[in-house]
C-alpha atoms as a PDB file:
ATOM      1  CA  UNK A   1       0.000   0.000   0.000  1.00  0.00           C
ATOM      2  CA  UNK A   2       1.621   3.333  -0.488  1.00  0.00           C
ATOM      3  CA  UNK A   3       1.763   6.080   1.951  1.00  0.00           C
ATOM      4  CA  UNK A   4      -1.012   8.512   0.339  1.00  0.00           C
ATOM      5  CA  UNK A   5      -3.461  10.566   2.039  1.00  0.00           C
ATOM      6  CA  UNK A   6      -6.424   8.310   3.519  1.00  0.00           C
ATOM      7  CA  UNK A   7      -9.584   8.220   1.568  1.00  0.00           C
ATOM      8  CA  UNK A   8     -12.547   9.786   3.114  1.00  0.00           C
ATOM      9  CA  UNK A   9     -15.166   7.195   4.406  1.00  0.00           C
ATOM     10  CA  UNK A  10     -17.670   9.499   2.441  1.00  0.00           C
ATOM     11  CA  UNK A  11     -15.588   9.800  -0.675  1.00  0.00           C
ATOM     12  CA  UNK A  12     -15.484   5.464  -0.549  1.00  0.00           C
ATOM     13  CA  UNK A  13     -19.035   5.725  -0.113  1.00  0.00           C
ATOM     14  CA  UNK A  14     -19.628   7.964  -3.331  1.00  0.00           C
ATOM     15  CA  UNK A  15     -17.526   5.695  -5.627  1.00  0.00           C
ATOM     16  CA  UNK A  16     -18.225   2.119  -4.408  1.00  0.00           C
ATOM     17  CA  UNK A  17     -21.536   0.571  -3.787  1.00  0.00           C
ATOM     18  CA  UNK A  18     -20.806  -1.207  -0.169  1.00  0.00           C
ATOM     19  CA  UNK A  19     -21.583  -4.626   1.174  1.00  0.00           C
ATOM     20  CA  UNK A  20     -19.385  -4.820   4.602  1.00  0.00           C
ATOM     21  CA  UNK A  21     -21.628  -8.026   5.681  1.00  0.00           C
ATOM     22  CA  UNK A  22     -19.480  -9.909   2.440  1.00  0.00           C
ATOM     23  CA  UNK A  23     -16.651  -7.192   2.171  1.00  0.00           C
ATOM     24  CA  UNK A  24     -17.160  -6.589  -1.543  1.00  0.00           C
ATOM     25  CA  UNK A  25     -17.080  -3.353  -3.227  1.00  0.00           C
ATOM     26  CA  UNK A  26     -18.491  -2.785  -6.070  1.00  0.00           C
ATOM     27  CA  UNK A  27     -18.202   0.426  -8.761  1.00  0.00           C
ATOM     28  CA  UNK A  28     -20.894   3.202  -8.159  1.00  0.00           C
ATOM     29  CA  UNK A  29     -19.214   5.284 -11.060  1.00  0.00           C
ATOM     30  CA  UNK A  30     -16.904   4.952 -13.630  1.00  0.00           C
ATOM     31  CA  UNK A  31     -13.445   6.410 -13.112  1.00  0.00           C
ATOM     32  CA  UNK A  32     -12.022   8.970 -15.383  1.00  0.00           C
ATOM     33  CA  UNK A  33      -9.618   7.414 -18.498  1.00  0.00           C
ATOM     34  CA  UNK A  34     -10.973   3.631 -16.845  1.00  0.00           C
ATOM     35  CA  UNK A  35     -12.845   0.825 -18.686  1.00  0.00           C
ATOM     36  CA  UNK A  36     -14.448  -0.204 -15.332  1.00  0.00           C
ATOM     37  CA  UNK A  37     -17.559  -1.296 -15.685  1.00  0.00           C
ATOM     38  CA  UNK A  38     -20.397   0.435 -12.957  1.00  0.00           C
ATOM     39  CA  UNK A  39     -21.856  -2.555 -10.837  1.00  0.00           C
ATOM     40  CA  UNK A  40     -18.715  -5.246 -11.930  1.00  0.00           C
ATOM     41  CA  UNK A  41     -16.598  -5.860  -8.689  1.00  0.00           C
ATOM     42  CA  UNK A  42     -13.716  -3.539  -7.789  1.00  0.00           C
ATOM     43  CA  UNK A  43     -10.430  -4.557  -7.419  1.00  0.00           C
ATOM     44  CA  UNK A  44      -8.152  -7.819  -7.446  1.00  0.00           C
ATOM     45  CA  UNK A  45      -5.575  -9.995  -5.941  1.00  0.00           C
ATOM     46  CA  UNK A  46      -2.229  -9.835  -5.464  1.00  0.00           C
ATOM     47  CA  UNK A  47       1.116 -11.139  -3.596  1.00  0.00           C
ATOM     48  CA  UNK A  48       2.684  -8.752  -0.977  1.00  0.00           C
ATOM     49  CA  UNK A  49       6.108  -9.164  -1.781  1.00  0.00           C
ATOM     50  CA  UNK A  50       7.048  -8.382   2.000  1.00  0.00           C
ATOM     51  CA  UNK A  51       5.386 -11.921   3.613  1.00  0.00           C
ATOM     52  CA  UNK A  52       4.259 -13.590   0.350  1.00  0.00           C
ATOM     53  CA  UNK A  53       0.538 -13.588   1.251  1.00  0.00           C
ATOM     54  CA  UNK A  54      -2.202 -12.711  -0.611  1.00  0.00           C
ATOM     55  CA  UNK A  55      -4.694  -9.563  -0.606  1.00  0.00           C
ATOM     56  CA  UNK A  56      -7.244  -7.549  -2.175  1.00  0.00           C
ATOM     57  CA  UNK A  57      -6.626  -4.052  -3.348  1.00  0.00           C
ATOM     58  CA  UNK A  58      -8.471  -1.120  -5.351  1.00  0.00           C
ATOM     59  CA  UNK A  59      -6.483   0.907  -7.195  1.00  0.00           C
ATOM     60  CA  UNK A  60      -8.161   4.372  -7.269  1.00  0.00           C
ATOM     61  CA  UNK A  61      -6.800   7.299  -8.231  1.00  0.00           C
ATOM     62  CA  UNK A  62      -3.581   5.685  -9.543  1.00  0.00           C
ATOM     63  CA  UNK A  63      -3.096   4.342  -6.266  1.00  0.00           C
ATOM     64  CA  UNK A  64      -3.623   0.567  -4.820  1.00  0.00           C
ATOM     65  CA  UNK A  65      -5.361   0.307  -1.130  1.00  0.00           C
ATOM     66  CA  UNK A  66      -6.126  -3.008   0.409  1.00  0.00           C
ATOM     67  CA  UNK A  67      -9.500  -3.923   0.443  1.00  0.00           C
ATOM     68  CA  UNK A  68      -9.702  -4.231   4.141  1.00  0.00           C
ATOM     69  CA  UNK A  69      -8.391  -0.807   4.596  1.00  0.00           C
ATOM     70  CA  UNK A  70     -11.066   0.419   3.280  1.00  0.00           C
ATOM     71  CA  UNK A  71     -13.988  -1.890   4.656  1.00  0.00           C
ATOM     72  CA  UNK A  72     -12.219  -1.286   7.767  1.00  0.00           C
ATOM     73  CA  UNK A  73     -12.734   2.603   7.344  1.00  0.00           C
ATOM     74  CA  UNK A  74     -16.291   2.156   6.249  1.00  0.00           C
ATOM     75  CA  UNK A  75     -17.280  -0.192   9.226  1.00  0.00           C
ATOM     76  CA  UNK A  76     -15.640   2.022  11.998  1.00  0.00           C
ATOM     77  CA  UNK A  77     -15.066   5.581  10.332  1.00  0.00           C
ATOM     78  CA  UNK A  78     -11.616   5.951  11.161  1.00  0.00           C
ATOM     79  CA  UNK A  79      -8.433   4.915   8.342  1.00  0.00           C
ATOM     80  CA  UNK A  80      -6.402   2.580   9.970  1.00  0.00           C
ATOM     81  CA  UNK A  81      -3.307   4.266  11.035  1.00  0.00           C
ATOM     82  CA  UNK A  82      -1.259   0.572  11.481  1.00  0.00           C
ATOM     83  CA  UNK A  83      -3.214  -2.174  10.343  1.00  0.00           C
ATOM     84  CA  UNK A  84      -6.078  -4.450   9.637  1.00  0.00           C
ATOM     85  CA  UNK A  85      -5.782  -7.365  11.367  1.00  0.00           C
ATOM     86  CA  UNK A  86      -7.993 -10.614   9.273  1.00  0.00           C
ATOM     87  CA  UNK A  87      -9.301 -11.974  13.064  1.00  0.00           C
ATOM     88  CA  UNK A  88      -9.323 -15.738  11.364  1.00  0.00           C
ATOM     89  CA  UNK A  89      -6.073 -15.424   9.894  1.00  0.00           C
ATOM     90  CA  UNK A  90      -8.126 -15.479   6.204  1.00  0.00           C
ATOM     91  CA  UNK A  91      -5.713 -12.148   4.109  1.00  0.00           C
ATOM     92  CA  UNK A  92      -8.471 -12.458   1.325  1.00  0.00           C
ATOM     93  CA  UNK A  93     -11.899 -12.533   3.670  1.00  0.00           C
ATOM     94  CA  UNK A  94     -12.744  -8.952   3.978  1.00  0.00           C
ATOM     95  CA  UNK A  95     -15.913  -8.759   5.675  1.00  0.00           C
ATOM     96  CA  UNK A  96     -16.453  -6.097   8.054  1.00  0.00           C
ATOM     97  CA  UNK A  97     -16.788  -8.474  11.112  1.00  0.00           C
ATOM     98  CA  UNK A  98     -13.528  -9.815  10.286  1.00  0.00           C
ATOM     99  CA  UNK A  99     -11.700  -6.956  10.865  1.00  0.00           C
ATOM    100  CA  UNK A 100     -10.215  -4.696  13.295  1.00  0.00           C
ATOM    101  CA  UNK A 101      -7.975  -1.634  14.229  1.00  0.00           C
ATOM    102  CA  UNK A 102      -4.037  -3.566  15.230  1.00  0.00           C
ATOM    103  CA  UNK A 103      -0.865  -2.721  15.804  1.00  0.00           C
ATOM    104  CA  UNK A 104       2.490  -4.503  14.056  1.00  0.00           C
ATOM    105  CA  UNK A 105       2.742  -6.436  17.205  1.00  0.00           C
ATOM    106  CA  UNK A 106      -1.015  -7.612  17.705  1.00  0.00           C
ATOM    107  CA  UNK A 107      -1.392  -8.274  14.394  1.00  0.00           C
ATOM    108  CA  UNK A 108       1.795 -10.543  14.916  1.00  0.00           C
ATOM    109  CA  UNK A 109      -0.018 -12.432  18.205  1.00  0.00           C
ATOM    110  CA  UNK A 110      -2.823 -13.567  15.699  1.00  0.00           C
ATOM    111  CA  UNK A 111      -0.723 -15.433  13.322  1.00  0.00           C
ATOM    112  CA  UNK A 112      -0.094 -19.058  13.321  1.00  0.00           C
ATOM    113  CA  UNK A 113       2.689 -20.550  15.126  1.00  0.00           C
ATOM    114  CA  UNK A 114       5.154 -22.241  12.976  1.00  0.00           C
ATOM    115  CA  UNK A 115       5.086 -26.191  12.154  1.00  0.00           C
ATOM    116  CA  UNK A 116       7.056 -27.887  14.984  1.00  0.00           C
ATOM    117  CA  UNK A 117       8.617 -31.077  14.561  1.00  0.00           C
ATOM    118  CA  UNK A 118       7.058 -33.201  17.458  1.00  0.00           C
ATOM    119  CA  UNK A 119       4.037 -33.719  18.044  1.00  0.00           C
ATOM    120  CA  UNK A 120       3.944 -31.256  20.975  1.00  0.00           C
ATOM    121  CA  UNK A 121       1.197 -28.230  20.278  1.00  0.00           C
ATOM    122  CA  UNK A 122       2.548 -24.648  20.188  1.00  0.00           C
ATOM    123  CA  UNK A 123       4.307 -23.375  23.592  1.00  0.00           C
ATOM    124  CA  UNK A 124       4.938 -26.708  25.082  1.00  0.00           C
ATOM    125  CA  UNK A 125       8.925 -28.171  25.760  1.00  0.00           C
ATOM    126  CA  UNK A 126      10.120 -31.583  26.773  1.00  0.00           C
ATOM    127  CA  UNK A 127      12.042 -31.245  29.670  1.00  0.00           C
ATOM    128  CA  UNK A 128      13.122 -34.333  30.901  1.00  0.00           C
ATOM    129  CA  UNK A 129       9.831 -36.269  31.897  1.00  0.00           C
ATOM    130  CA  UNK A 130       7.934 -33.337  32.449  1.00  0.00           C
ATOM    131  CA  UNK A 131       6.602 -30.441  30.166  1.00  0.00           C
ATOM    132  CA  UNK A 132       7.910 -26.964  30.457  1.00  0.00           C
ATOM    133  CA  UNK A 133       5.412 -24.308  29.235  1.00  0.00           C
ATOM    134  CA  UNK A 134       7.041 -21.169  27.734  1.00  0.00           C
ATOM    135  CA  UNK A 135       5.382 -17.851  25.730  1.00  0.00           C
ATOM    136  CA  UNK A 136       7.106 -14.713  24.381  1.00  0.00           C
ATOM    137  CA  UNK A 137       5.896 -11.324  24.100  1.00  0.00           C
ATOM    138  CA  UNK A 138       8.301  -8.225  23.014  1.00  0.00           C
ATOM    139  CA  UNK A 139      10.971 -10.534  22.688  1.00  0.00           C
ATOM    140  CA  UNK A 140      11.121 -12.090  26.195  1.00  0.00           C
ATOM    141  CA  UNK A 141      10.319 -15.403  26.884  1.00  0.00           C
ATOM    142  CA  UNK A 142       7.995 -16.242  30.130  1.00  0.00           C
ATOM    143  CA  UNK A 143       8.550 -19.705  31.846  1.00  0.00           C
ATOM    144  CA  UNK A 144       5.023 -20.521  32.848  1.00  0.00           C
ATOM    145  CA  UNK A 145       6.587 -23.858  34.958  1.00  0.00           C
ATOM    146  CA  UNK A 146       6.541 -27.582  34.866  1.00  0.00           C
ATOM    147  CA  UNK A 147       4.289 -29.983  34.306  1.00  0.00           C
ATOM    148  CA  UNK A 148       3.125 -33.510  34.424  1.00  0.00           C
ATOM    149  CA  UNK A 149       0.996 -33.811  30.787  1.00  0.00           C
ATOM    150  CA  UNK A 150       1.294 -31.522  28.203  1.00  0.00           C
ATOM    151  CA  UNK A 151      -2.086 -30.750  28.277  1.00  0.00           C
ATOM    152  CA  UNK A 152      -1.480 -28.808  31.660  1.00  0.00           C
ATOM    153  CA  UNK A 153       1.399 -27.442  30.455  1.00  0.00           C
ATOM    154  CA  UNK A 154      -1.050 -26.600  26.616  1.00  0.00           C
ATOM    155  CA  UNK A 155      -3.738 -25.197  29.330  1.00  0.00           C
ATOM    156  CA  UNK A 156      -0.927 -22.553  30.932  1.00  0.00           C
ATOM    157  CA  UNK A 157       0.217 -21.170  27.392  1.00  0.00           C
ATOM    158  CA  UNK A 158      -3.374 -20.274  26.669  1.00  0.00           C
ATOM    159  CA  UNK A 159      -4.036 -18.917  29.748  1.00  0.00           C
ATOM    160  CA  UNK A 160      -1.260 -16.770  29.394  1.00  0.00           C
ATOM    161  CA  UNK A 161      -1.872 -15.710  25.816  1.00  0.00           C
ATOM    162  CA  UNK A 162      -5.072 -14.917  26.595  1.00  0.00           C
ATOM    163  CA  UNK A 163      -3.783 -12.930  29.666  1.00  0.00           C
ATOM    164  CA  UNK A 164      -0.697 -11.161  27.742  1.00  0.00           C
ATOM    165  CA  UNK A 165      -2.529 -10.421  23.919  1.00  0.00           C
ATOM    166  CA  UNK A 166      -6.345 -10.086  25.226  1.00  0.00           C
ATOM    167  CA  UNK A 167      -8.740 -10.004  22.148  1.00  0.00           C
ATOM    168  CA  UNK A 168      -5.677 -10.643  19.334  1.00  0.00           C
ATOM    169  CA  UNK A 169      -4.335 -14.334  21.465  1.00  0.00           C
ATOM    170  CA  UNK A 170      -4.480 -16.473  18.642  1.00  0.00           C
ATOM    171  CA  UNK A 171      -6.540 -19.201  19.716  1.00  0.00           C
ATOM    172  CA  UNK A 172      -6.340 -22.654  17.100  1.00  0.00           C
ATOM    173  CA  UNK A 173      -9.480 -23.301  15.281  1.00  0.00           C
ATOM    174  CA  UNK A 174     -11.426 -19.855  15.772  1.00  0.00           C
ATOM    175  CA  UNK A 175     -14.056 -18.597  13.375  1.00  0.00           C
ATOM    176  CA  UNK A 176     -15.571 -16.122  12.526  1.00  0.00           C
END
């Protein structure tokens, strides 16, 4: 996305007709020098070159916005000055309730942990015969003790992710 003056929610509303409930936009009006087409779809996808996922932008004016940059003004009236973070992890599902206001840093606590080797979920460390429970946040890692199973030791890293991210603790298998 380039670093442009934010649209105006009212401005969005005058070129686009909205649908926040499926995150779709489609053209209201024809752009000057454009072969859009009023009522076709707006926008398309593309790679971010930065983390090789895949979003929806509008290119208007000459210049490309995500998609959920703009649902995410329409739905809450304010541009988003960091980011919009996709709740179920989903870069191309734009609906309004899929989206919020985030920071770099929450929008880093809702992304999948990486694959690990053993079968041992996310947060959870063989240590000796017991399991050590461990989270990070800003870098620092939190011992969160020892335990017998590693389902005691699985129940302790979500307690504390839900403790130390609140509302953006990544939580496996949530929907929206």
């Amino acid at each position: 996305m380039t670093r442009n003056k934010p649209l105006t929610k009212k401005y969005i509303e005058s070129i686009f007709t909205v649908n926040l409930i499926t995150g779709k936009l489609y053209w209201k009006v024809s752009p000057k020098y454009s072969s859009v087409e009023i009522g076709k779809e707006a926008g398309h996808v593309l790679k971010d070159k930065r983390n090789d996922r895949h979003y929806f932008y509008i290119t208007i004016r000459r210049v490309r916005y995500r998609r959920a940059h703009l649902i995410l003004l329409l739905k809450t009236g304010v541009w988003p000055k960091n980011q919009a973070d996709h709740i179920n992890r989903n870069t191309l599902d734009d609906r309004a309730i899929n989206l919020r206001h985030a920071t770099v840093a929450q929008n880093s606590w809702n992304k999948m942990p990486a694959k690990r080797k053993n079968d041992l979920p996310h947060g959870v460390y063989l240590d000796g015969n017991k399991f050590r429970a461990r989270i990070k946040k800003n870098y620092k890692s939190i011992h969160l003790g020892l335990f017998a199973s590693k389902e005691k030791a699985r129940a302790a890293y979500l307690n504390a992710q839900k403790k130390l991210f609140g509302e953006f603790a990544m939580i496996a298998g949530r929907k929206v």
